[in-house]
PDB file of N, CA and C in Angstrom:
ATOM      1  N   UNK A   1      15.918  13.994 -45.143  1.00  0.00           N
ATOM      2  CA  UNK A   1      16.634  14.195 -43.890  1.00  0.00           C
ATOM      3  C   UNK A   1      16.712  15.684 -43.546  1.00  0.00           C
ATOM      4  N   UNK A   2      16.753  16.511 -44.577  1.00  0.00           N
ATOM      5  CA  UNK A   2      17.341  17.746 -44.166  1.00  0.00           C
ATOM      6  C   UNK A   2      15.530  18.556 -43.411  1.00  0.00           C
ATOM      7  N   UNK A   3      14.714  18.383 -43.951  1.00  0.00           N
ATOM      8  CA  UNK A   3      13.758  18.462 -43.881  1.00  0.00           C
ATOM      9  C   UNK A   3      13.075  18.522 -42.658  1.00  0.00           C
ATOM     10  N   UNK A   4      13.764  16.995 -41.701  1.00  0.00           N
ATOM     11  CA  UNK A   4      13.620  16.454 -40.630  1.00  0.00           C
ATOM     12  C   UNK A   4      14.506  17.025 -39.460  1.00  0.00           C
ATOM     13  N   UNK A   5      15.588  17.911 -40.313  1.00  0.00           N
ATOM     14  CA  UNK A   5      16.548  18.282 -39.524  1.00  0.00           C
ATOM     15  C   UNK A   5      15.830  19.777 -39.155  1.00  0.00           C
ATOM     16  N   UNK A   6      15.607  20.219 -39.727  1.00  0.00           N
ATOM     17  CA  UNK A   6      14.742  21.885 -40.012  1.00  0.00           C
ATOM     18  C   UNK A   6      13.506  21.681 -39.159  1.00  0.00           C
ATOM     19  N   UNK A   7      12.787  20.943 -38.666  1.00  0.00           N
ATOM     20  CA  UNK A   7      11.810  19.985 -38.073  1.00  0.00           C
ATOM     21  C   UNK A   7      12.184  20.219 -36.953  1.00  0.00           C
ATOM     22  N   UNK A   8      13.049  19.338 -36.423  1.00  0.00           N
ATOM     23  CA  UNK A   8      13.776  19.227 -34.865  1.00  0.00           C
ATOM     24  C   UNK A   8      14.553  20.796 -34.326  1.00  0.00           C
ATOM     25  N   UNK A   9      14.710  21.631 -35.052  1.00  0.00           N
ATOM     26  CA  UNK A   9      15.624  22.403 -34.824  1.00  0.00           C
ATOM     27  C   UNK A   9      14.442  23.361 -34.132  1.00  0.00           C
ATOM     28  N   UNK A  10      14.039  23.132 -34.993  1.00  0.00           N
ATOM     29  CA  UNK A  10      12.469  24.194 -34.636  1.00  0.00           C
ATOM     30  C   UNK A  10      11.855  24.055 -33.433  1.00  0.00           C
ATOM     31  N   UNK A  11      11.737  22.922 -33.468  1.00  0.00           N
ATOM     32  CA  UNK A  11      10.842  22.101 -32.226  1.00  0.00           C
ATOM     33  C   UNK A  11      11.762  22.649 -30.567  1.00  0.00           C
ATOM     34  N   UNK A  12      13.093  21.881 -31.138  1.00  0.00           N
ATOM     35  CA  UNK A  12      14.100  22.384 -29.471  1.00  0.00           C
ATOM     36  C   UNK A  12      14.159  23.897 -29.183  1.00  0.00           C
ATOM     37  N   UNK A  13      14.071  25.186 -30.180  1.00  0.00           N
ATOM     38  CA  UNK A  13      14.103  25.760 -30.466  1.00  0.00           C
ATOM     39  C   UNK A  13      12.945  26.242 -29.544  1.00  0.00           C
ATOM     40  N   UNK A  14      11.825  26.221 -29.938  1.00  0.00           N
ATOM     41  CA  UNK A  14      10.547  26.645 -29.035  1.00  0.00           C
ATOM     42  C   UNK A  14      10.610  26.043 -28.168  1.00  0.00           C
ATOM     43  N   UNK A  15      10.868  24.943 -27.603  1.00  0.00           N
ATOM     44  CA  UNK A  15      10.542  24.318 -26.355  1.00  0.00           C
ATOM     45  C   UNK A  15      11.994  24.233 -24.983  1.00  0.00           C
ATOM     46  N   UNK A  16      12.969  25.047 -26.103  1.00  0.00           N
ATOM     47  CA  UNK A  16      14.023  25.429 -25.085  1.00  0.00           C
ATOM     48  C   UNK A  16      13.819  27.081 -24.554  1.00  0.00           C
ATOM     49  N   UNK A  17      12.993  27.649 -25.633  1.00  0.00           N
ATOM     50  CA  UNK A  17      12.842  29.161 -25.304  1.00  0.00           C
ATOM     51  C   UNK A  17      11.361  28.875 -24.096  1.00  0.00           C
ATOM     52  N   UNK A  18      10.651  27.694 -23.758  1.00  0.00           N
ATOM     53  CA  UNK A  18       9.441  27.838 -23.303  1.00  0.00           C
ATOM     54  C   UNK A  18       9.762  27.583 -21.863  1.00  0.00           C
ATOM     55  N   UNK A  19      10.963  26.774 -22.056  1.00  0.00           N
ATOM     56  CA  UNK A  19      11.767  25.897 -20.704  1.00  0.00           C
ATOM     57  C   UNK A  19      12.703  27.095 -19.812  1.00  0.00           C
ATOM     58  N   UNK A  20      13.507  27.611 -20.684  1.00  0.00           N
ATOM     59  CA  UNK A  20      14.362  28.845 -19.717  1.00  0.00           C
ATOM     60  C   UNK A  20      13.699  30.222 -20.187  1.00  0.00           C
ATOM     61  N   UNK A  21      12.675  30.857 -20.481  1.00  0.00           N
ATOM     62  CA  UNK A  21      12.570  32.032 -20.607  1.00  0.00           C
ATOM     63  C   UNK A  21      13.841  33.116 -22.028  1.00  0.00           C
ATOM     64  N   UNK A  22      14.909  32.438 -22.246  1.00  0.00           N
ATOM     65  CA  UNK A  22      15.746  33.476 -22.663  1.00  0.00           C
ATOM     66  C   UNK A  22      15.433  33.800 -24.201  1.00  0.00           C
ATOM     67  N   UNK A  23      16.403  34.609 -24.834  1.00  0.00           N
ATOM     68  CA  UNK A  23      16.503  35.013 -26.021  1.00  0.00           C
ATOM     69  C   UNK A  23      17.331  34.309 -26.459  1.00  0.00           C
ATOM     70  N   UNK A  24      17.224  33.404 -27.516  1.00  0.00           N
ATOM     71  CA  UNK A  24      17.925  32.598 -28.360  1.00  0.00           C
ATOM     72  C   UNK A  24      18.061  32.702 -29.237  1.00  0.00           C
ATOM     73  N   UNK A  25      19.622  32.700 -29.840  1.00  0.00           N
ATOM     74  CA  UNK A  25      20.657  32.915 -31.008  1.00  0.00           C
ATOM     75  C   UNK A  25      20.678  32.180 -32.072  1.00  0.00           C
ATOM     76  N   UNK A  26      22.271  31.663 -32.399  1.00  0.00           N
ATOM     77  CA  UNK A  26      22.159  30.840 -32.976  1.00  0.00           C
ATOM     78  C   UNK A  26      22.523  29.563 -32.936  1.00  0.00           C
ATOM     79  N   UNK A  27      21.517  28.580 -34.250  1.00  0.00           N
ATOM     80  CA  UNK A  27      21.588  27.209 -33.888  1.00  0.00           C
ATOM     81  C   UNK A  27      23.154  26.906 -33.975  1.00  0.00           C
ATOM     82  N   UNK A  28      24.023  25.923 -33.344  1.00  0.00           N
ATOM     83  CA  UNK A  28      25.020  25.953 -33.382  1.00  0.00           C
ATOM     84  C   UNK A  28      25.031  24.664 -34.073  1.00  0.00           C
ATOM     85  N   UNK A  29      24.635  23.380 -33.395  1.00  0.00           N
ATOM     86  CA  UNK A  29      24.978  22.283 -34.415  1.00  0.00           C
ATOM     87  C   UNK A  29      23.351  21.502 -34.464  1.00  0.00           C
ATOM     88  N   UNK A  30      23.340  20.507 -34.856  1.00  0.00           N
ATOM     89  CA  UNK A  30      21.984  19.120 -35.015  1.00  0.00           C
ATOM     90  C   UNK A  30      22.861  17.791 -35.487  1.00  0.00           C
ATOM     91  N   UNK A  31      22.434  16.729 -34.601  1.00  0.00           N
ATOM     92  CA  UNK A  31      22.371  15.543 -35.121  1.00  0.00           C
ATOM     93  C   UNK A  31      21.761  14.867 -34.676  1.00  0.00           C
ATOM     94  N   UNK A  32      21.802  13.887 -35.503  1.00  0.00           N
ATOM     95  CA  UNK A  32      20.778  12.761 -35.141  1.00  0.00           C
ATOM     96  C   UNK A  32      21.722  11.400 -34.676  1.00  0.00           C
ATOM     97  N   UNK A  33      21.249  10.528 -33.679  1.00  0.00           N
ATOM     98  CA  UNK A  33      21.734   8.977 -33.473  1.00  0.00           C
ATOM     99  C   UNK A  33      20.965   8.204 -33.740  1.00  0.00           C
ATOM    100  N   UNK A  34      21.055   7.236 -32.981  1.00  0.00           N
ATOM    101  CA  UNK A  34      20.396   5.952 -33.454  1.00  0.00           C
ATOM    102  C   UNK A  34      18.604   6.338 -33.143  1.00  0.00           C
ATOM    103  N   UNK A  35      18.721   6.787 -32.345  1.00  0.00           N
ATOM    104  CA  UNK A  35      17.390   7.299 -31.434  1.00  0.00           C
ATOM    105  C   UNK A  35      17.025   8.524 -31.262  1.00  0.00           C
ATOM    106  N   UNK A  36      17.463   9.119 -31.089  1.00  0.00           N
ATOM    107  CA  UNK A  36      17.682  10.799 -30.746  1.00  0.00           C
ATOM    108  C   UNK A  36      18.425  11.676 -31.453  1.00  0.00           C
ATOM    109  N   UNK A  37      17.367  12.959 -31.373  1.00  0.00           N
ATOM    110  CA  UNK A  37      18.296  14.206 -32.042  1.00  0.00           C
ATOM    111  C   UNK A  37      18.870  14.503 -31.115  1.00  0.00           C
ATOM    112  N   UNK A  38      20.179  15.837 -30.852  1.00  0.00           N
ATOM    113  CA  UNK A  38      21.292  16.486 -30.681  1.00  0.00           C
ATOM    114  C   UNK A  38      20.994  17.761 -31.263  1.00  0.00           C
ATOM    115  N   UNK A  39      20.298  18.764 -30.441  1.00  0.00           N
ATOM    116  CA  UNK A  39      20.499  20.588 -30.837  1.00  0.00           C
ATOM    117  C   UNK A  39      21.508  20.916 -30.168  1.00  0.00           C
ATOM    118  N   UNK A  40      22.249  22.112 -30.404  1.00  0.00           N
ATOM    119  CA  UNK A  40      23.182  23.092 -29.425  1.00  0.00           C
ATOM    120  C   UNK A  40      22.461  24.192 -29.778  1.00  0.00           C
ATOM    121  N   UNK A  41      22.062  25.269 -29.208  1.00  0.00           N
ATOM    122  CA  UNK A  41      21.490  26.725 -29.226  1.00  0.00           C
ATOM    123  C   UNK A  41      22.474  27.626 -28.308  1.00  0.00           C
ATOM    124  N   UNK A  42      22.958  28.464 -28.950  1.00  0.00           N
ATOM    125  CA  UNK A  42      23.078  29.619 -28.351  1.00  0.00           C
ATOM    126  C   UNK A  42      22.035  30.698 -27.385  1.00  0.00           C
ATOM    127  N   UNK A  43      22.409  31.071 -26.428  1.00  0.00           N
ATOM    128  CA  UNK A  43      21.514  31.866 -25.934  1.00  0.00           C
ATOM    129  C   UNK A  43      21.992  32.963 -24.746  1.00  0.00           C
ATOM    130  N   UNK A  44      21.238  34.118 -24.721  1.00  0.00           N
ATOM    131  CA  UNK A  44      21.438  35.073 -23.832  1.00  0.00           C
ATOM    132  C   UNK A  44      21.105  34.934 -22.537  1.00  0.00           C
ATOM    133  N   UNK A  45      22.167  35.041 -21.934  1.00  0.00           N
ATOM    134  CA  UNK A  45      22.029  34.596 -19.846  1.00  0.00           C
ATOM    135  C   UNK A  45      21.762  36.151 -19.719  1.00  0.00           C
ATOM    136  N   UNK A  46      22.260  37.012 -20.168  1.00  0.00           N
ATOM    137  CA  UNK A  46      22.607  38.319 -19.285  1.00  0.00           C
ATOM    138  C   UNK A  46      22.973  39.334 -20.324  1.00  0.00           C
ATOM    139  N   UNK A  47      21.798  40.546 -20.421  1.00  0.00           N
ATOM    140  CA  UNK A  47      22.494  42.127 -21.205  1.00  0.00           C
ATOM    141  C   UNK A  47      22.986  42.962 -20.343  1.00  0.00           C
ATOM    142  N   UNK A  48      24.258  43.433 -21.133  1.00  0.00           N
ATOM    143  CA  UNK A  48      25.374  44.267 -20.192  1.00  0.00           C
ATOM    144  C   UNK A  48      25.097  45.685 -20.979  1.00  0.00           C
ATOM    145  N   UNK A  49      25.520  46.270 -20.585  1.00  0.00           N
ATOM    146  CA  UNK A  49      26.452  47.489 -21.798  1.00  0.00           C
ATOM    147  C   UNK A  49      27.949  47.479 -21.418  1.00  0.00           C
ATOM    148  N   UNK A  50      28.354  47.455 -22.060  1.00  0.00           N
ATOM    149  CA  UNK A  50      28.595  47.621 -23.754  1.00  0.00           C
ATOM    150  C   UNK A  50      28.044  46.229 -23.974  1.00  0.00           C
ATOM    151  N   UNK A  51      27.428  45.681 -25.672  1.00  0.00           N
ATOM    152  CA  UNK A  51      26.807  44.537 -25.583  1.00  0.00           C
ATOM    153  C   UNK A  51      28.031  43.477 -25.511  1.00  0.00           C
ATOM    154  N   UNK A  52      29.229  43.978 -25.620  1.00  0.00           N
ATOM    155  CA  UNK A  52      30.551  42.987 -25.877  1.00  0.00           C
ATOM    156  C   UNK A  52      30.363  42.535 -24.433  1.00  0.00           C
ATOM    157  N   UNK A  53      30.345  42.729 -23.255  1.00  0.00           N
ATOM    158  CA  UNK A  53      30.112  42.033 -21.951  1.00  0.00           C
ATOM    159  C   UNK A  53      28.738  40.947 -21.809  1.00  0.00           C
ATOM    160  N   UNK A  54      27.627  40.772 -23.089  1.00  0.00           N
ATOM    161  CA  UNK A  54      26.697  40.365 -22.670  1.00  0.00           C
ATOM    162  C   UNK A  54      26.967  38.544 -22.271  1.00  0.00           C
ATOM    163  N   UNK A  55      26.629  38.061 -21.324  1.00  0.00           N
ATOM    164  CA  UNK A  55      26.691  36.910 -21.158  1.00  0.00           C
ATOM    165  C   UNK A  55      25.814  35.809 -22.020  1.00  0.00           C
ATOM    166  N   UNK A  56      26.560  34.805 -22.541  1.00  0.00           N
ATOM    167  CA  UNK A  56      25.864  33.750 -23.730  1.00  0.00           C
ATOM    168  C   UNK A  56      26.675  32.285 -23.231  1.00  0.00           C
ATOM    169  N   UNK A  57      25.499  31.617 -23.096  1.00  0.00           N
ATOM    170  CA  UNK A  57      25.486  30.346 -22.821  1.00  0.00           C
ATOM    171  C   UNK A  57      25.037  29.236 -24.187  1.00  0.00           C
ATOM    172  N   UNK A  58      25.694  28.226 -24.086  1.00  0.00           N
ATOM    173  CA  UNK A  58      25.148  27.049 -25.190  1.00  0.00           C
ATOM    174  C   UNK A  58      24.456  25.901 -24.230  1.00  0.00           C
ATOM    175  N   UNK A  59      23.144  25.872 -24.828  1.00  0.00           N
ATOM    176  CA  UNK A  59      22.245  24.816 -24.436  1.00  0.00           C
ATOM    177  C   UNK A  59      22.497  23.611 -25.030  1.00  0.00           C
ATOM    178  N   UNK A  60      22.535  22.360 -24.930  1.00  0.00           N
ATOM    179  CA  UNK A  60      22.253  21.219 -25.404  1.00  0.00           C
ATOM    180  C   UNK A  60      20.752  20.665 -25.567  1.00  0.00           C
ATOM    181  N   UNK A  61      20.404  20.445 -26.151  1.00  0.00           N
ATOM    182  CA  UNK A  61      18.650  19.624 -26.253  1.00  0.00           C
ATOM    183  C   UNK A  61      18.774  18.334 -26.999  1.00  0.00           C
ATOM    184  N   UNK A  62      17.686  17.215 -26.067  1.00  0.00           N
ATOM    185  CA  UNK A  62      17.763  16.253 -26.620  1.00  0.00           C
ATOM    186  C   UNK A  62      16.640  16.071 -27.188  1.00  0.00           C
ATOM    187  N   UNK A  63      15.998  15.532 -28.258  1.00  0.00           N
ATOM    188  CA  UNK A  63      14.858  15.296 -28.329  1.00  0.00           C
ATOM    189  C   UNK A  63      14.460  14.096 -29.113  1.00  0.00           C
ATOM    190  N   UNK A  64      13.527  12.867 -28.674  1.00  0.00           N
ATOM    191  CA  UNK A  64      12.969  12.097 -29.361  1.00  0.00           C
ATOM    192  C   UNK A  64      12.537  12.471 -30.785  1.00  0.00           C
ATOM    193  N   UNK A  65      11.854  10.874 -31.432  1.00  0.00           N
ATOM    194  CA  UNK A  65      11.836  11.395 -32.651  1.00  0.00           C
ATOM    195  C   UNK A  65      10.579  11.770 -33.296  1.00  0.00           C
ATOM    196  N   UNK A  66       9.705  11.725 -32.085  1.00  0.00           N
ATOM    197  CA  UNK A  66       8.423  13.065 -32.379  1.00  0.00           C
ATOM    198  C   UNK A  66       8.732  14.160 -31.849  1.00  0.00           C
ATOM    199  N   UNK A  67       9.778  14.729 -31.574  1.00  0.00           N
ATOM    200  CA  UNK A  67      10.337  16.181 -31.518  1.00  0.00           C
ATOM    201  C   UNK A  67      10.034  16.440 -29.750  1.00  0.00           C
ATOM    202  N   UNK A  68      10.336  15.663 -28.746  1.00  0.00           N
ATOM    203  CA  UNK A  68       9.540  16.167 -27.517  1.00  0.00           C
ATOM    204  C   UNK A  68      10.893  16.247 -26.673  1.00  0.00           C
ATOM    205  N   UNK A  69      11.220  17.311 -26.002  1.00  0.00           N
ATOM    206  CA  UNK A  69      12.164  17.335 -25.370  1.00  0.00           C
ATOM    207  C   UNK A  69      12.675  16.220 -24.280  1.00  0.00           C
ATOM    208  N   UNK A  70      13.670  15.586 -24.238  1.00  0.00           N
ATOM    209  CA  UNK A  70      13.954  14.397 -23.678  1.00  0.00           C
ATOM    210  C   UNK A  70      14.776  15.124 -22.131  1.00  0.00           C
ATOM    211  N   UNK A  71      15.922  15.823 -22.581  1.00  0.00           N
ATOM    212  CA  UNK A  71      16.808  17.014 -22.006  1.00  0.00           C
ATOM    213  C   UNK A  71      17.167  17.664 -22.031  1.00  0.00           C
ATOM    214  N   UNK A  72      17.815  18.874 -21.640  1.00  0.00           N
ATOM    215  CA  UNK A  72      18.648  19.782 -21.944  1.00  0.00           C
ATOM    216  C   UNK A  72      19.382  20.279 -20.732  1.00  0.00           C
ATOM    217  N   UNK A  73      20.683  20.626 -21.186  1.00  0.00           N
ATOM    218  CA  UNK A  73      21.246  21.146 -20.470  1.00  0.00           C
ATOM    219  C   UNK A  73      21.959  22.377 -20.650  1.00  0.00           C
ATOM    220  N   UNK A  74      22.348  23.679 -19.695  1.00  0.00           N
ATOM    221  CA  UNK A  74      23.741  24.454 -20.212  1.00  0.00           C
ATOM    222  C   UNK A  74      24.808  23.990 -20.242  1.00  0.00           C
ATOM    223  N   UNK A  75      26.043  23.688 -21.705  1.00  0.00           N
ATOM    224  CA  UNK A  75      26.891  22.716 -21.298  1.00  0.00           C
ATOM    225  C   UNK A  75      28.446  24.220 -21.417  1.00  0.00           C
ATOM    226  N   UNK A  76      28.186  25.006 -21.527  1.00  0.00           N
ATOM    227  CA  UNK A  76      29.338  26.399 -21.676  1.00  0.00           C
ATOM    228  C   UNK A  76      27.943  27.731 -21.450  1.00  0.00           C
ATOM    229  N   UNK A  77      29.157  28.753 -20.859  1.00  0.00           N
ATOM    230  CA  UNK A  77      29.114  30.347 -20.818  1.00  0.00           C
ATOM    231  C   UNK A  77      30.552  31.448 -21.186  1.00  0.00           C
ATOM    232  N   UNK A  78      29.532  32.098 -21.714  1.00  0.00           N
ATOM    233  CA  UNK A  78      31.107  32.917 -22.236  1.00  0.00           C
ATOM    234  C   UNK A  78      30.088  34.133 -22.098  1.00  0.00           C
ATOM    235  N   UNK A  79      31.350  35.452 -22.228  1.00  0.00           N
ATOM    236  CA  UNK A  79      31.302  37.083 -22.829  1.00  0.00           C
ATOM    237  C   UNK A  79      30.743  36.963 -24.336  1.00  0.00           C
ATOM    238  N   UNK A  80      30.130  37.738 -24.890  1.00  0.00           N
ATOM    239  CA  UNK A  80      30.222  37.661 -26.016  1.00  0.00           C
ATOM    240  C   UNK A  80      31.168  38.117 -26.443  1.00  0.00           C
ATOM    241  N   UNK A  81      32.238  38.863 -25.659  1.00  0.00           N
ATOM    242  CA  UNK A  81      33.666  39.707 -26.596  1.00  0.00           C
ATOM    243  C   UNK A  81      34.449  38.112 -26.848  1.00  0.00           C
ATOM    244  N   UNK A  82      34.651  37.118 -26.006  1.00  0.00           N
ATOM    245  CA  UNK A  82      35.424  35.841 -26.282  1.00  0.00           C
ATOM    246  C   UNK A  82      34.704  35.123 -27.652  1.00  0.00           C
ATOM    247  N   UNK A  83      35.885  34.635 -27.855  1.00  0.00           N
ATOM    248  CA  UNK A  83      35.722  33.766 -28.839  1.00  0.00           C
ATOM    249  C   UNK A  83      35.695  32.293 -28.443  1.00  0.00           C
ATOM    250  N   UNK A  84      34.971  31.409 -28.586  1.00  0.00           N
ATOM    251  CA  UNK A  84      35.074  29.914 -28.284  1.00  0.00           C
ATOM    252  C   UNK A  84      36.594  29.349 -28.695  1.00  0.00           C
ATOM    253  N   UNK A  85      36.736  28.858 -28.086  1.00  0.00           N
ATOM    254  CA  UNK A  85      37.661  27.842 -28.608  1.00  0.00           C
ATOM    255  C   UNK A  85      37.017  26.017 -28.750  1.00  0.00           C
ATOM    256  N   UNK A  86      37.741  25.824 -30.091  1.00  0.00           N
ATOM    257  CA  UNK A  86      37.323  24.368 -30.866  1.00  0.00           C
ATOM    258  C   UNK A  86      37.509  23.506 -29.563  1.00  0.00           C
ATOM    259  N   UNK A  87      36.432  22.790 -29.569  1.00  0.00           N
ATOM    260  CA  UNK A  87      36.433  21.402 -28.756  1.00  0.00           C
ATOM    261  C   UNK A  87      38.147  20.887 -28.332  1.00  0.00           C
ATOM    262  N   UNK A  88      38.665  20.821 -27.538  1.00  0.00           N
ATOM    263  CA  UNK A  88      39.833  19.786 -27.376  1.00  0.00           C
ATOM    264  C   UNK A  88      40.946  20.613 -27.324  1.00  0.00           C
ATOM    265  N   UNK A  89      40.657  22.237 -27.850  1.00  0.00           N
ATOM    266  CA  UNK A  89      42.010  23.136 -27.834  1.00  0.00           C
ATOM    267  C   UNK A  89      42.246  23.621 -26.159  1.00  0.00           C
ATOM    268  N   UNK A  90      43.035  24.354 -26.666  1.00  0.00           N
ATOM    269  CA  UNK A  90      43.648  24.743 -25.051  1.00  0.00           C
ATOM    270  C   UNK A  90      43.659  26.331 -25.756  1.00  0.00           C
ATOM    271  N   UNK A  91      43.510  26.900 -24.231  1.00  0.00           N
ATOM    272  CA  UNK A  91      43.580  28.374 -24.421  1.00  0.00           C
ATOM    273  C   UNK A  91      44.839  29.278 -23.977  1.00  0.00           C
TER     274      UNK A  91
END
């Protein structure tokens, strides 16, 4: 599995950097369902100076299970000076 996971990560990975042009960070999560993988990628919308203003977005990617992009979307944007907050918290 893990193998398969390192596989897919790769795959959304190039084919999300081929799809929006940007510089991409880091992987944030992977899973798999019944059918489909689940990437989140970090990635650069926008360099500022100071780099604490740079704008970073999280992608979602879906991908079948020969690795072919199904979807993706931007599902958040932040500063890089912010910190995320956990799913479900309040700020």
């Amino acid at each position: 599995m893990a193998e398969a996971m390192v596989q897919m990560i790769q795959k959304a990975r190039e084919q999300l950097s081929d799809l929006t042009h940007l510089e991409l960070g880091s992987t944030l999560s992977v899973r798999k369902d019944d059918r489909v993988w689940h990437v989140q990628v970090e990635a650069l919308e926008k360099k500022s100076l100071p780099d604490s203003q740079d704008i970073l977005a999280t992608y979602g990617v879906t991908l079948d299970e020969g690795g072919n992009v199904l979807d993706f979307a931007r599902t958040s944007m932040r500063k890089r000076s912010e910190t995320a907050l956990p799913e479900g918290a309040e700020g």
